[in-house]
N, C-alpha and C. Protein backbone atom coordinates (compact mmCIF):
# COMPACT_ATOMS: atom_id res chain seq x y z
N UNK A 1 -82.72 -60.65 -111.16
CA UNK A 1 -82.16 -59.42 -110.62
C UNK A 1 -81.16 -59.79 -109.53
N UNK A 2 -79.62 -59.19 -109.92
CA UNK A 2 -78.96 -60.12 -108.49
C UNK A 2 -79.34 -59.21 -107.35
N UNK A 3 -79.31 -59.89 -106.44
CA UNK A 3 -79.68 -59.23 -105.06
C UNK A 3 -79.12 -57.91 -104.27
N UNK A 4 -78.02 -57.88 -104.75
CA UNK A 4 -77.43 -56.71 -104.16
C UNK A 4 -78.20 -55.22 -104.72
N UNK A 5 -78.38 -55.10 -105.89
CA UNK A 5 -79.03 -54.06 -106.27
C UNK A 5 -80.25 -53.97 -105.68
N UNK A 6 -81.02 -54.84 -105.54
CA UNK A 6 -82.56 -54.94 -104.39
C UNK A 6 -82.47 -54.79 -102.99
N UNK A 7 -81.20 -55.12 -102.60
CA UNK A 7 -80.67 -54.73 -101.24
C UNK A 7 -80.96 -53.30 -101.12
N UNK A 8 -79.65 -52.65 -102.14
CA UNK A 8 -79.79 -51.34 -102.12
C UNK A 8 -80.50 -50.13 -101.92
N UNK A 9 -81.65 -50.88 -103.29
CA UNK A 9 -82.88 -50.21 -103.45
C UNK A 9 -84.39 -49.81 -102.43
N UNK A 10 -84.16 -50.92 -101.57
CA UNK A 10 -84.54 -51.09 -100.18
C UNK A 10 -84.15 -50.57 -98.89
N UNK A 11 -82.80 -50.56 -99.18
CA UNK A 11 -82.07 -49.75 -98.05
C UNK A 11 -82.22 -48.41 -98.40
N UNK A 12 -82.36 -47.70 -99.61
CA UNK A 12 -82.49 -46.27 -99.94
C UNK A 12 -83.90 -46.39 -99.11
N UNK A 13 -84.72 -47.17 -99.87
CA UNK A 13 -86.52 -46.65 -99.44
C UNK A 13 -86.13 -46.53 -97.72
N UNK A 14 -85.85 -47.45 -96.91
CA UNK A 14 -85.84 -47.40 -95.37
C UNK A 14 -85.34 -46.30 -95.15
N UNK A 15 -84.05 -45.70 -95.70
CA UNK A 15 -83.64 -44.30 -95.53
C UNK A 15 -84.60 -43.43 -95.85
N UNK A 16 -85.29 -43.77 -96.43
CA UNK A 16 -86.14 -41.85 -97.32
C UNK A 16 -87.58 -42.54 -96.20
N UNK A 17 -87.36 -43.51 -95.63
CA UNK A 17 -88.72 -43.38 -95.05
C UNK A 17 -88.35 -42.71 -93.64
N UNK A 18 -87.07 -42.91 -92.76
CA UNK A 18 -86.63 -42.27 -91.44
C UNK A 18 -86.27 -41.12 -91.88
N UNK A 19 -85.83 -40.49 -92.83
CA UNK A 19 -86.01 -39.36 -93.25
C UNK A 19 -87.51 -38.46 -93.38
N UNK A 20 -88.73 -38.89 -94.09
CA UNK A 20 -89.32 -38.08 -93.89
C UNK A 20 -90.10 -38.46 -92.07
N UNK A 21 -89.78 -38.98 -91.57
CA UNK A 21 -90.11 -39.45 -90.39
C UNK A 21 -89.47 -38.28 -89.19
N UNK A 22 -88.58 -38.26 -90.04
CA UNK A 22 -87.85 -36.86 -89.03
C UNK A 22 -87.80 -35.38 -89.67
N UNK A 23 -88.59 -35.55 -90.57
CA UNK A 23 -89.24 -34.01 -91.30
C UNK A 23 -90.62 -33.94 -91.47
N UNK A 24 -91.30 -33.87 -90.89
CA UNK A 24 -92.98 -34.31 -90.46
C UNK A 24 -93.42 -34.80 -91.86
N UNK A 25 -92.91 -36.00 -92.63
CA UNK A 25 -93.42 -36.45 -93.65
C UNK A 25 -93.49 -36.19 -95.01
N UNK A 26 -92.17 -35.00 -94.83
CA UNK A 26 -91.44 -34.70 -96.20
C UNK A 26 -90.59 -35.62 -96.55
N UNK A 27 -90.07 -36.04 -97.77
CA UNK A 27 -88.85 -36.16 -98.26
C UNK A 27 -87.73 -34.89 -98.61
N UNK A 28 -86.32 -36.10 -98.83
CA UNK A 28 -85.37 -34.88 -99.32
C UNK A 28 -86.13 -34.51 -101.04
N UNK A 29 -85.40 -33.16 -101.19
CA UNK A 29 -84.77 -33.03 -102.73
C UNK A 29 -84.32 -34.18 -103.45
N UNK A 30 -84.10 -34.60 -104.81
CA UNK A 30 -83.40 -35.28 -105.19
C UNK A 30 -81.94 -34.46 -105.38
N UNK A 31 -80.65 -35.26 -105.82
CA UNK A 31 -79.71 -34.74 -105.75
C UNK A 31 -79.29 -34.65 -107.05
N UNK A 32 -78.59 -33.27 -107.79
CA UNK A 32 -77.73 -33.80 -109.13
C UNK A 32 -76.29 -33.65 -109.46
N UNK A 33 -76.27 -32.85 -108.35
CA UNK A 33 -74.45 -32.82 -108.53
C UNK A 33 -73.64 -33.45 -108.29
N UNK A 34 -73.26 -34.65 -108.91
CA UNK A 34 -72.70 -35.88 -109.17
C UNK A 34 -71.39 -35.66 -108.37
N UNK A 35 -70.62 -35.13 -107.85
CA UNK A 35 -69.70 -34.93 -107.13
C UNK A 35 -69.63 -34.45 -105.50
N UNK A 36 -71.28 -34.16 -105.33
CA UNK A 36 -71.34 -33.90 -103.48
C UNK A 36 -72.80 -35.10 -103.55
N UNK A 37 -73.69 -34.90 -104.35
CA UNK A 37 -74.74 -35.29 -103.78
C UNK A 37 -75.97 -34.54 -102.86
N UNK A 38 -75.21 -33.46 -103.08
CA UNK A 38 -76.53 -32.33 -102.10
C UNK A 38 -77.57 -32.33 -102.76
N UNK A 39 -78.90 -32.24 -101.78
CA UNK A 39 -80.13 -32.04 -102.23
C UNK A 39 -80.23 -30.35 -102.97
N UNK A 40 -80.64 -30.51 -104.47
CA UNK A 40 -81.04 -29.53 -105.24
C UNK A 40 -82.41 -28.80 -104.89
N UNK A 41 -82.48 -27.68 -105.05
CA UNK A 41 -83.91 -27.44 -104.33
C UNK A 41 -84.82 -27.35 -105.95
N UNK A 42 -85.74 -27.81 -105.18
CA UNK A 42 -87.46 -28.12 -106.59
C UNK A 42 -86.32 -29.54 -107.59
N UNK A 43 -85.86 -29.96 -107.21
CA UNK A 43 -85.69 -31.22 -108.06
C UNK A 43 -86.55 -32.31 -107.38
N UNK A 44 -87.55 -32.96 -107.99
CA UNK A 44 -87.98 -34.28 -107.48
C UNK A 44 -87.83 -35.60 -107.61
N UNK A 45 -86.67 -35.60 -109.13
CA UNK A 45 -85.88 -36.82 -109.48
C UNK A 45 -84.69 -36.29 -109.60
N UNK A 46 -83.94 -36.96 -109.58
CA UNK A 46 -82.31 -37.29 -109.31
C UNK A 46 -82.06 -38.25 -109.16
N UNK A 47 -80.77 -38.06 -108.25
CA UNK A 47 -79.94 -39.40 -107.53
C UNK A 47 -80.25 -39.00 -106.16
N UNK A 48 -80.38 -40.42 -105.54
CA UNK A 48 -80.12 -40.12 -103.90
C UNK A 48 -79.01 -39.32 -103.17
N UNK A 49 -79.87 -38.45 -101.88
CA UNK A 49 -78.81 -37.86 -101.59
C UNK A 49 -78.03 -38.02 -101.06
N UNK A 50 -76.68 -37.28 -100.81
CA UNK A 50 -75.39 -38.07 -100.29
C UNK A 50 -75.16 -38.07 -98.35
N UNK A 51 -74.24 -38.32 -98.05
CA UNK A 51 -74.08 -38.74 -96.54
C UNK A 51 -74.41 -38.09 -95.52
N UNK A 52 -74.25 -36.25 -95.98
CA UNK A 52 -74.54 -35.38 -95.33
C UNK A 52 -75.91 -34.86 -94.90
N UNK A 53 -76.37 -35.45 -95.80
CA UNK A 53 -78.24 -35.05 -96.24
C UNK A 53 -78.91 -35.69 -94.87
N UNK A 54 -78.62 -36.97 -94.22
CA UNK A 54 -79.21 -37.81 -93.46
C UNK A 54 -79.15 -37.74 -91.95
N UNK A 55 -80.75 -38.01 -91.53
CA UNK A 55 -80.94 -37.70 -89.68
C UNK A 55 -79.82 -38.94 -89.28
N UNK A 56 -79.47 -38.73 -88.09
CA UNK A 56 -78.22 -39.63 -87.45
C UNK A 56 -79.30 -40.75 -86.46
N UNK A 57 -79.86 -41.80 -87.74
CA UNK A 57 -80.81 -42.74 -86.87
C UNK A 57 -80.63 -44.20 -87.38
N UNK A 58 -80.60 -45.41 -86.81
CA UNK A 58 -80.17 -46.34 -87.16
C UNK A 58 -80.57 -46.83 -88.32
N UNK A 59 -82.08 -46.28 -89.09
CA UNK A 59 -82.65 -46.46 -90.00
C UNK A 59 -82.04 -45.75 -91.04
N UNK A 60 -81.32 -44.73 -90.58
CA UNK A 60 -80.56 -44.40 -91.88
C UNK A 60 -79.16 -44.67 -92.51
N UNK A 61 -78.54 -46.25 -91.24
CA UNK A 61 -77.12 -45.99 -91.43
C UNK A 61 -76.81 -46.29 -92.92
N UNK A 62 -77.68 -47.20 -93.62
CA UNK A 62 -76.89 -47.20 -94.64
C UNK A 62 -76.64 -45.99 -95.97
N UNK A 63 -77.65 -45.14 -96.00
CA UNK A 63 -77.26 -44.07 -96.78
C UNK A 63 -76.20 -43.00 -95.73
N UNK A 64 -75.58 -43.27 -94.40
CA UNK A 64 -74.95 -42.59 -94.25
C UNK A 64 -73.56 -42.98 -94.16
N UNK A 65 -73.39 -44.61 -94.99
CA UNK A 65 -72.05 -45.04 -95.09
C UNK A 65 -71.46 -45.67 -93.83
N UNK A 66 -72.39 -46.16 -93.07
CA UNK A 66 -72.12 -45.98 -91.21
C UNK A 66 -71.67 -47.80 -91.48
N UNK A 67 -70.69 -48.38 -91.28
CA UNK A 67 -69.81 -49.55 -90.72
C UNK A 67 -71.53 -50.36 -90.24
N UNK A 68 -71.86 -51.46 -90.95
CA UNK A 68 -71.49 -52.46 -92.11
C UNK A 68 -71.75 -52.06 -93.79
N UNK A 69 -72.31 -50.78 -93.74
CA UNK A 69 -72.64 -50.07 -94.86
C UNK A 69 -71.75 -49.46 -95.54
N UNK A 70 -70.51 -49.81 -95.51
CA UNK A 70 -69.43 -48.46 -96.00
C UNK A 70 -69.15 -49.08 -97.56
N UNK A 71 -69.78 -49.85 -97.99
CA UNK A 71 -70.40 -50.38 -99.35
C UNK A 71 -70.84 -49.24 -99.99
N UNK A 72 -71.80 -48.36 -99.45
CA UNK A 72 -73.16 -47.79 -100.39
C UNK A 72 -72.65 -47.16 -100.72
N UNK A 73 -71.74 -46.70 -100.07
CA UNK A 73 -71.76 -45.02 -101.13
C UNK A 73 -71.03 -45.53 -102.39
N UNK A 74 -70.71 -46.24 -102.66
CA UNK A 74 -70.19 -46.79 -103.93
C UNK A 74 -70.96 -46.98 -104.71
N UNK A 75 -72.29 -47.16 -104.54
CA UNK A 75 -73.46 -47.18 -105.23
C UNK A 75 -74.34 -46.24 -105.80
N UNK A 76 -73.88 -45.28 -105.17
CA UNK A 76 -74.68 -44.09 -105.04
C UNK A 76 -75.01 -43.79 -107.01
N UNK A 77 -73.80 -43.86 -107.39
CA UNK A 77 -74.34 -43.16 -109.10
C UNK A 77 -75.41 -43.86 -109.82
N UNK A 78 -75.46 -45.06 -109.07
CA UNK A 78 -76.61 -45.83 -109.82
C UNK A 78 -77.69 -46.04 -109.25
N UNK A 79 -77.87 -44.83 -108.07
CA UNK A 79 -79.53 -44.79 -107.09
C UNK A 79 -79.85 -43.60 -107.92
N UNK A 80 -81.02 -44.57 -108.62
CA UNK A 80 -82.13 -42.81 -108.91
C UNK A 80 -83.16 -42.59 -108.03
N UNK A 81 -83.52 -41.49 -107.61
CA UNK A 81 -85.00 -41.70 -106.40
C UNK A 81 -85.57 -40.36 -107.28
N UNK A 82 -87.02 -40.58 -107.08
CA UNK A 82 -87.91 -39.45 -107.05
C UNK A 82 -88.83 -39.41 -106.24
N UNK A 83 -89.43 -38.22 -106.08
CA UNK A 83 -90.17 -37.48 -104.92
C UNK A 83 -91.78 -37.05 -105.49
N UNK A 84 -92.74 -37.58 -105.15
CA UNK A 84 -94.32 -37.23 -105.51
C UNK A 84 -94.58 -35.71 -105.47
N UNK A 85 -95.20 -34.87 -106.27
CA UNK A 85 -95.31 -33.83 -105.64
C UNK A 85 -95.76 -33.52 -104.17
N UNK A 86 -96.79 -34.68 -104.14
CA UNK A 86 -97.72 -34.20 -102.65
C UNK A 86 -96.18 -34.33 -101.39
N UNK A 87 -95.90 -34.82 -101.67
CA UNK A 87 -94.42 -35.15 -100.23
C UNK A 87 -93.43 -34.58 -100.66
N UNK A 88 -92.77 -33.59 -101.58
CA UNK A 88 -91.79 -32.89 -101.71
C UNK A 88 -91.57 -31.72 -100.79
N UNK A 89 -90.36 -31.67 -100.43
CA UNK A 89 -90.04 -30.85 -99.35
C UNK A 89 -91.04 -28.98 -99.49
N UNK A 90 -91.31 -28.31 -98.44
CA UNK A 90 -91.98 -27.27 -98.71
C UNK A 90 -93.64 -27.53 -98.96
N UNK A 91 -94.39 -27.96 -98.91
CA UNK A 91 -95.56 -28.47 -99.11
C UNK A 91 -96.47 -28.30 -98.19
N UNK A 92 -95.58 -27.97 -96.72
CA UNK A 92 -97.13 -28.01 -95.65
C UNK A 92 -97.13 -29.39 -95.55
N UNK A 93 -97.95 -29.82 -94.14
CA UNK A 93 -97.73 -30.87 -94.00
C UNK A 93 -98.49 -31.93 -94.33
N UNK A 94 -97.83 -33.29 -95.26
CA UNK A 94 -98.14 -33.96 -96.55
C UNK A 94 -100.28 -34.19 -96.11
N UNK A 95 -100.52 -34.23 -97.12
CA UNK A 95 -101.84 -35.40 -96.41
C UNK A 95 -101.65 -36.10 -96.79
N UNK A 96 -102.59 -36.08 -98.41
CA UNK A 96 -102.29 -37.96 -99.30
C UNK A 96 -102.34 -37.03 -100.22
N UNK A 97 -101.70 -38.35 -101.06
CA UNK A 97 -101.12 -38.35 -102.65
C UNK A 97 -102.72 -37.85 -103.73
N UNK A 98 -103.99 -37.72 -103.27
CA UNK A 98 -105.00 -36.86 -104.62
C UNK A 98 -104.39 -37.79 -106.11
N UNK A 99 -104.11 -35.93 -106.71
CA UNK A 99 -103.48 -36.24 -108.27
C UNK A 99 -102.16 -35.75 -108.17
N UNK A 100 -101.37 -36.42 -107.04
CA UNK A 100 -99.98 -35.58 -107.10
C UNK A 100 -99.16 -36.52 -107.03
N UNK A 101 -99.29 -38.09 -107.07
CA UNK A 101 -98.51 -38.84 -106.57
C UNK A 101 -97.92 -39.46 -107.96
N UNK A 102 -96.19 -40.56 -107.52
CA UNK A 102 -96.11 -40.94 -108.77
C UNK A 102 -97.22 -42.39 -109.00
N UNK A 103 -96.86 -42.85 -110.33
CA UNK A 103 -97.25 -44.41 -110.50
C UNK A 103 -95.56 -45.03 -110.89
N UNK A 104 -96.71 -46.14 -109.96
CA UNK A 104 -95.31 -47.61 -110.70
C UNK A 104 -96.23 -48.66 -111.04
N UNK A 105 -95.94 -49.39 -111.98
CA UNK A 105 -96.37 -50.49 -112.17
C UNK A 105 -98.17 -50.96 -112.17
N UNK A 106 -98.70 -49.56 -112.27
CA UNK A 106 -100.32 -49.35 -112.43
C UNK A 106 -100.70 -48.68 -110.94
N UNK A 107 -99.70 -48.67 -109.97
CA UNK A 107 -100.47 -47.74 -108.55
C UNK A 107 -100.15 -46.57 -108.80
N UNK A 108 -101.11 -45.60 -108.77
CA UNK A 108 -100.71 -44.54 -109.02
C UNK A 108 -100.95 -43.28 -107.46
N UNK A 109 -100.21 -44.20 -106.46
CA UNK A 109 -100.55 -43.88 -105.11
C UNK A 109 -99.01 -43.42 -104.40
N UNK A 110 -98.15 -43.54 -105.48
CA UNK A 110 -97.04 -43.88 -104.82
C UNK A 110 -95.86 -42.36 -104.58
N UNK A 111 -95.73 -42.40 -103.10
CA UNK A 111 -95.11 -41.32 -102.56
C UNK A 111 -93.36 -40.93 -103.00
N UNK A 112 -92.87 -42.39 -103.26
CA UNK A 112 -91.37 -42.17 -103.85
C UNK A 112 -90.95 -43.28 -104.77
N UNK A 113 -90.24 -43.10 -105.51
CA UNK A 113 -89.66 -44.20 -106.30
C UNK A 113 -87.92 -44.65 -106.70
N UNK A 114 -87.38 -45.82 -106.26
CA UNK A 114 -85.85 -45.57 -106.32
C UNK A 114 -85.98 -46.55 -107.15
N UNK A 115 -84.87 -46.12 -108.16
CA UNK A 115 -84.33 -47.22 -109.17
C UNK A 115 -82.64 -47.36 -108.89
N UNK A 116 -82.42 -48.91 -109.16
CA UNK A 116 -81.13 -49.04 -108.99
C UNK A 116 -80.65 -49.31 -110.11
N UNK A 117 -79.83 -49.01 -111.05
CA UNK A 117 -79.09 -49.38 -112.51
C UNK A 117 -79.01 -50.61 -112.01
N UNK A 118 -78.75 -51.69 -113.16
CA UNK A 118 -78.44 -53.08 -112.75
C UNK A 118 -77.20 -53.10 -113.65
N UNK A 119 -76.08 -54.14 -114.06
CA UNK A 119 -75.11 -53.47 -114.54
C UNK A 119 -75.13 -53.21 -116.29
N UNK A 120 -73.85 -52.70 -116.92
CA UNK A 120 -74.55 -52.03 -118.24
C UNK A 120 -75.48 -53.20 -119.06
N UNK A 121 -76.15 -52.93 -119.87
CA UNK A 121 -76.85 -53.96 -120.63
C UNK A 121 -75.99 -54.07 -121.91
N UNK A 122 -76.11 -55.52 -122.87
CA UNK A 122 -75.97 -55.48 -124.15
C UNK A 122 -75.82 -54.81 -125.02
N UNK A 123 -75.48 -53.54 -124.93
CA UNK A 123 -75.82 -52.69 -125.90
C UNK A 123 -74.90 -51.53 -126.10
N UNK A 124 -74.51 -50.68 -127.34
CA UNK A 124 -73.51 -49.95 -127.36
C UNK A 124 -74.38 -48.68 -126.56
N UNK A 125 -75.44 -48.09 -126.37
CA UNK A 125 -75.77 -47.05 -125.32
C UNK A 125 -75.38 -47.23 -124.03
N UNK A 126 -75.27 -48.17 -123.45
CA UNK A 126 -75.32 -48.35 -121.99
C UNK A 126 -73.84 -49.57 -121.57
N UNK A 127 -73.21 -48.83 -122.66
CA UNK A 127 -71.87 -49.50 -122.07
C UNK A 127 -70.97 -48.74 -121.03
N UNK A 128 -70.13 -49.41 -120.42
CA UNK A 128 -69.66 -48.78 -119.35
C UNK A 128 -68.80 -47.75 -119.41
N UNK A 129 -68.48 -47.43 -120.72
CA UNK A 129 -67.49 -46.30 -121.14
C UNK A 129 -68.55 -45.07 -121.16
N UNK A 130 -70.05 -45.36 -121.57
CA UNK A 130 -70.81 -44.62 -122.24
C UNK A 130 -71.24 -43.69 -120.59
N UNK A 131 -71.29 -45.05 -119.63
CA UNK A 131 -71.89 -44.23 -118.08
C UNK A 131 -70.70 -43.66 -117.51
N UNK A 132 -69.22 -44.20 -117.72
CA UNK A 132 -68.35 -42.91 -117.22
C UNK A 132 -68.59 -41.62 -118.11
N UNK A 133 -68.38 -41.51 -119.02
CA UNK A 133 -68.42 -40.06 -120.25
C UNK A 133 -68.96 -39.31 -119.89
N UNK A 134 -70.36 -39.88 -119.81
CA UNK A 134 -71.69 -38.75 -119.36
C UNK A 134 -72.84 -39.16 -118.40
N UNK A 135 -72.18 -39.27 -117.07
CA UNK A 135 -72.71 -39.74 -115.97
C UNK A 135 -74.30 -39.74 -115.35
N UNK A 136 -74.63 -38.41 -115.88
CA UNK A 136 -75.69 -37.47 -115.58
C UNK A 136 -77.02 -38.02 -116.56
N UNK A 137 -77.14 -39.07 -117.63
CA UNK A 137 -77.81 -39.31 -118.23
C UNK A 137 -78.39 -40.60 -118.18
N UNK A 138 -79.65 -40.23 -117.54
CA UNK A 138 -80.41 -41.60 -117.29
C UNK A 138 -80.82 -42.70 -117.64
N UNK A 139 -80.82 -42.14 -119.24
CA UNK A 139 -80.85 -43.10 -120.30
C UNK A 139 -79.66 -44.47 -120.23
N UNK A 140 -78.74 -44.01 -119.71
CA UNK A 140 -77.80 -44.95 -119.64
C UNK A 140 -77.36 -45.98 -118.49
N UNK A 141 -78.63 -45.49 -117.89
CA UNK A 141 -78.70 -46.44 -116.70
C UNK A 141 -80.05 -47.30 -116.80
N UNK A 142 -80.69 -46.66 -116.85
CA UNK A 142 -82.42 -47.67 -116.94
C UNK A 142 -82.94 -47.34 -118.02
N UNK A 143 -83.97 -48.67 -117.91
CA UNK A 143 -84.60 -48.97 -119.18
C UNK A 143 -86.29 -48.59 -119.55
N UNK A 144 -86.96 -48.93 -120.58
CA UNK A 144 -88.22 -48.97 -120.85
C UNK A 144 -88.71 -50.39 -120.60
N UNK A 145 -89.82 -50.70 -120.12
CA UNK A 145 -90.18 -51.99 -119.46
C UNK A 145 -90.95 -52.67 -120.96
N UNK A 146 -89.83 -54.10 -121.47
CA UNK A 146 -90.30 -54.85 -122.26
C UNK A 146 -91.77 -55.05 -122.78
N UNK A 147 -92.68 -55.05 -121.51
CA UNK A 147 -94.07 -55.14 -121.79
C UNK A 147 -95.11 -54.30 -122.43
N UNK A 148 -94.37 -53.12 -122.14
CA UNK A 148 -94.86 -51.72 -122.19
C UNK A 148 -94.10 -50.45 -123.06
N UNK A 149 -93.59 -50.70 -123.92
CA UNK A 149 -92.49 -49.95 -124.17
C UNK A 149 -92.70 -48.00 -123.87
N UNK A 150 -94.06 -47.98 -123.57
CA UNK A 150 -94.47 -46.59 -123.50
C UNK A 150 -93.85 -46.28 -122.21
N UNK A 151 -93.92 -47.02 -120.93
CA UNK A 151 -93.22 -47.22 -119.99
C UNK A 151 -91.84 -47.10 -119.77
N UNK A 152 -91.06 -45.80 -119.12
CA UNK A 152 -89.69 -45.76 -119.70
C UNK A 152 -89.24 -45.35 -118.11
N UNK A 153 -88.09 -46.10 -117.89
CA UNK A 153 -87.65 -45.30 -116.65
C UNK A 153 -86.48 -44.60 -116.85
N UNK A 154 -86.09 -44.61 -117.96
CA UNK A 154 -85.48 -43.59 -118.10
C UNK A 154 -85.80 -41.87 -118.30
N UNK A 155 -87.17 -41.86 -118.81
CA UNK A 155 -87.22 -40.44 -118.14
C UNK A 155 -87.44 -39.78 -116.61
N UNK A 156 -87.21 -40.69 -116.18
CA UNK A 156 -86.92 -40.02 -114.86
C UNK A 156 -86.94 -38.62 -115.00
N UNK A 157 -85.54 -37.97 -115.73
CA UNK A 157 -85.18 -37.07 -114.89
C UNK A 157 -85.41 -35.67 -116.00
N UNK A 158 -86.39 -36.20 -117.01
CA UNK A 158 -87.52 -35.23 -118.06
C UNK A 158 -88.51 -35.11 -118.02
N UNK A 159 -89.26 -36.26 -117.62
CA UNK A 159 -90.22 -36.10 -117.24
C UNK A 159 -90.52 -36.68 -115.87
N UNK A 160 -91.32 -36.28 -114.91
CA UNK A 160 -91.18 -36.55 -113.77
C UNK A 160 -92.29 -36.97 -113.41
N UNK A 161 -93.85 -37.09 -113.81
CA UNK A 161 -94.54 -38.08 -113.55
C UNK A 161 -95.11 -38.80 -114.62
N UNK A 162 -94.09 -39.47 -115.37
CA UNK A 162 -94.31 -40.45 -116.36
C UNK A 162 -94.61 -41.67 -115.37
N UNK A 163 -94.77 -42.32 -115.79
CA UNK A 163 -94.95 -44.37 -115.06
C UNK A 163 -94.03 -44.50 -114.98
N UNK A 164 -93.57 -45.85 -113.83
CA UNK A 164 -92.10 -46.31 -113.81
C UNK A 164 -92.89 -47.96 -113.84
N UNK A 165 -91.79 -48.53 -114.27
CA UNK A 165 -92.60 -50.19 -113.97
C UNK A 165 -91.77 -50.77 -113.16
N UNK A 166 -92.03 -51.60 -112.16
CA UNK A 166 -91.46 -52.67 -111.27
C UNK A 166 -91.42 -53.55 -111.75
N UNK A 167 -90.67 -54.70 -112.31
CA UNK A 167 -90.98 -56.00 -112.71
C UNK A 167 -89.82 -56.60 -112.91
N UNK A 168 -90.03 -58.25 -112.68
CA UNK A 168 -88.41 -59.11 -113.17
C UNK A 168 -87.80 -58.78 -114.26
N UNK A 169 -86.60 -58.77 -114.12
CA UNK A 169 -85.48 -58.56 -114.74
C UNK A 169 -86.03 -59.53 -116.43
N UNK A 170 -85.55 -58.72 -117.38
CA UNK A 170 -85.52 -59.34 -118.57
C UNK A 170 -84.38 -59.34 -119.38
N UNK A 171 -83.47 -60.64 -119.57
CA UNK A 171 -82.15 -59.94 -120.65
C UNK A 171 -82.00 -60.76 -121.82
N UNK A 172 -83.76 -61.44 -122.27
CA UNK A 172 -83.46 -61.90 -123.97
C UNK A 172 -84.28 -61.14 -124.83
N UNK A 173 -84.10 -61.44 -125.83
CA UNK A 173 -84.65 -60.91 -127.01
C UNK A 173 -83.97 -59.46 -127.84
N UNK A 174 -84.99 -58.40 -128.06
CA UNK A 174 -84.80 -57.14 -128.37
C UNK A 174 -84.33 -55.84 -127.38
N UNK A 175 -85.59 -56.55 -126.05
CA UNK A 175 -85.78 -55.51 -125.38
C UNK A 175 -85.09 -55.99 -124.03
N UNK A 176 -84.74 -55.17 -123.56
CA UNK A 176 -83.60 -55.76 -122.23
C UNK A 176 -84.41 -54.83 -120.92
N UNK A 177 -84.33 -55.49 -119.82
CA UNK A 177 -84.83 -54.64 -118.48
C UNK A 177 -83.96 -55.07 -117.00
N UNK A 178 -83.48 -54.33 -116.22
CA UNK A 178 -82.89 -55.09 -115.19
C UNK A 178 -82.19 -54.41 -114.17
N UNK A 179 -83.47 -52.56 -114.28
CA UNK A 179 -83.44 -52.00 -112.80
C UNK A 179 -84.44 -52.60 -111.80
N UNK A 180 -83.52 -52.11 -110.68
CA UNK A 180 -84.11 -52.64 -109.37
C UNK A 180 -85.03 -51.72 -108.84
N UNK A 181 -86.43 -51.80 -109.04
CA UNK A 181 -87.41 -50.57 -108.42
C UNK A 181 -88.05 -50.94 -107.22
N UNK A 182 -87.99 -50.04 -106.40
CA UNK A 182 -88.77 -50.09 -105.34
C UNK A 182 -89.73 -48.73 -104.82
N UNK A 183 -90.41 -48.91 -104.13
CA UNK A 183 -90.81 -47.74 -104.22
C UNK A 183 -91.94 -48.05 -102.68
N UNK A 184 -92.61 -46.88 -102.58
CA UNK A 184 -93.75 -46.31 -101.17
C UNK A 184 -94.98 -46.06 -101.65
N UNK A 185 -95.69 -46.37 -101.29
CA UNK A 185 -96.64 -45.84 -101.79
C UNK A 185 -98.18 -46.01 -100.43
N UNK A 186 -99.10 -45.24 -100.57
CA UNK A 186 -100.66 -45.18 -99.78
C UNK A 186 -101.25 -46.57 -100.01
N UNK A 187 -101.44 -47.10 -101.10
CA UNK A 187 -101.94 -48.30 -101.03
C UNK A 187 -101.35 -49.35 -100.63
N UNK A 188 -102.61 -49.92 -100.15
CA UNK A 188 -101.99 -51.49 -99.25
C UNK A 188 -101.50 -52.79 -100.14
N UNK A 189 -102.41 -52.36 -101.24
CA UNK A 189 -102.19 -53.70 -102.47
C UNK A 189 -101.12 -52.76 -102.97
N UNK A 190 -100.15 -52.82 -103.09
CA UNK A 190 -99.33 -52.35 -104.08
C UNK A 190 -98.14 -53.12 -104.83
N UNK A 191 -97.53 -52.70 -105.80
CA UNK A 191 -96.10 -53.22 -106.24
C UNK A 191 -95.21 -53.00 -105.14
N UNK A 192 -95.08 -52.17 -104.69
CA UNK A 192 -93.99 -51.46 -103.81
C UNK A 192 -94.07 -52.23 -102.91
N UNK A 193 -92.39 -51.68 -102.40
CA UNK A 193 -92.57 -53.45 -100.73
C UNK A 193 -92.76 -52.06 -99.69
N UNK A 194 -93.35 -52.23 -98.84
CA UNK A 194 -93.82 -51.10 -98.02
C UNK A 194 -93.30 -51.41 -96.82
């Protein structure tokens, strides 16, 4: 996985974590309007939201584009994040994740999840003509995890508490994998870098 996309994906989580830090432990909306980035209300997957969305705190400079970050927002079409039910904005204030949280990678504890596209894969779906055309389709950014094929991160944004998997990058054979996931979660053992 080259590093920059794990950068990213990390720098989103630090953002959505000073974010709900400054909303007593909500997250944003996810975002879908591919041209502002505003948080949609009751969306819990999307794309990350855009510059305007964010508290003015050092933890958030990089989703707010703030100088050494004026990189990200270039990135932005290829941050997917989703939101657990238990921590979605409107909720009262969060406790724990119960039966409301997502899973990644077998924790099923986990409060948010960002995927970063890695770039197009092998394949005539996810060529780069295919992610300008029709931007909005997730399928054309992430994959189903080689191991698991039931495991899809591309439904993200159909189904919203399907599994997501975390795992090294794969680009032989049939099956190709090589988003960058990160994610939050209640448990201490987890996939997620916390």
């Amino acid at each position: 996985m080259p590093l920059v996309e794990r950068r990213v994906a990390r720098e989103s989580v630090r953002c959505l974590k000073a974010y709900a830090n400054a909303n007593g432990g909500q997250f944003p909306w996810a975002a879908t309007d591919l041209s502002t980035f505003a948080q949609a209300n009751n969306t819990r997957l999307g794309r990350l939201p855009g510059v305007s969305e964010w508290p003015s705190t050092a933890d958030t400079e990089a989703c707010r584009g703030v100088d050494p970050y004026a990189y990200f927002d270039a990135w932005r079409r290829l941050i997917f994040y989703g939101v657990s039910e238990a921590f979605r904005p409107g909720v009262g204030p969060p406790g724990s994740c119960g039966s409301d949280c997502l899973t990644v990678s077998g924790d099923n504890l986990v409060k948010i999840v960002v995927m970063v596209a890695g770039k197009p894969l092998p394949n005539e779906s996810q060529s780069a003509a295919a992610r300008t055309s029709t931007p909005a389709n997730s399928q054309l950014y992430l994959e189903a995890d080689p191991g698991d094929l039931s495991v899809q991160n591309y439904r993200l944004t159909s189904q919203p508490d399907n599994p997501y998997s975390r795992r090294r990058p794969e680009l032989t054979g049939s099956h190709h994998f090589n988003d960058a996931v990160e994610c939050l979660s209640e448990n201490t053992v987890s996939p997620c870098a916390n």
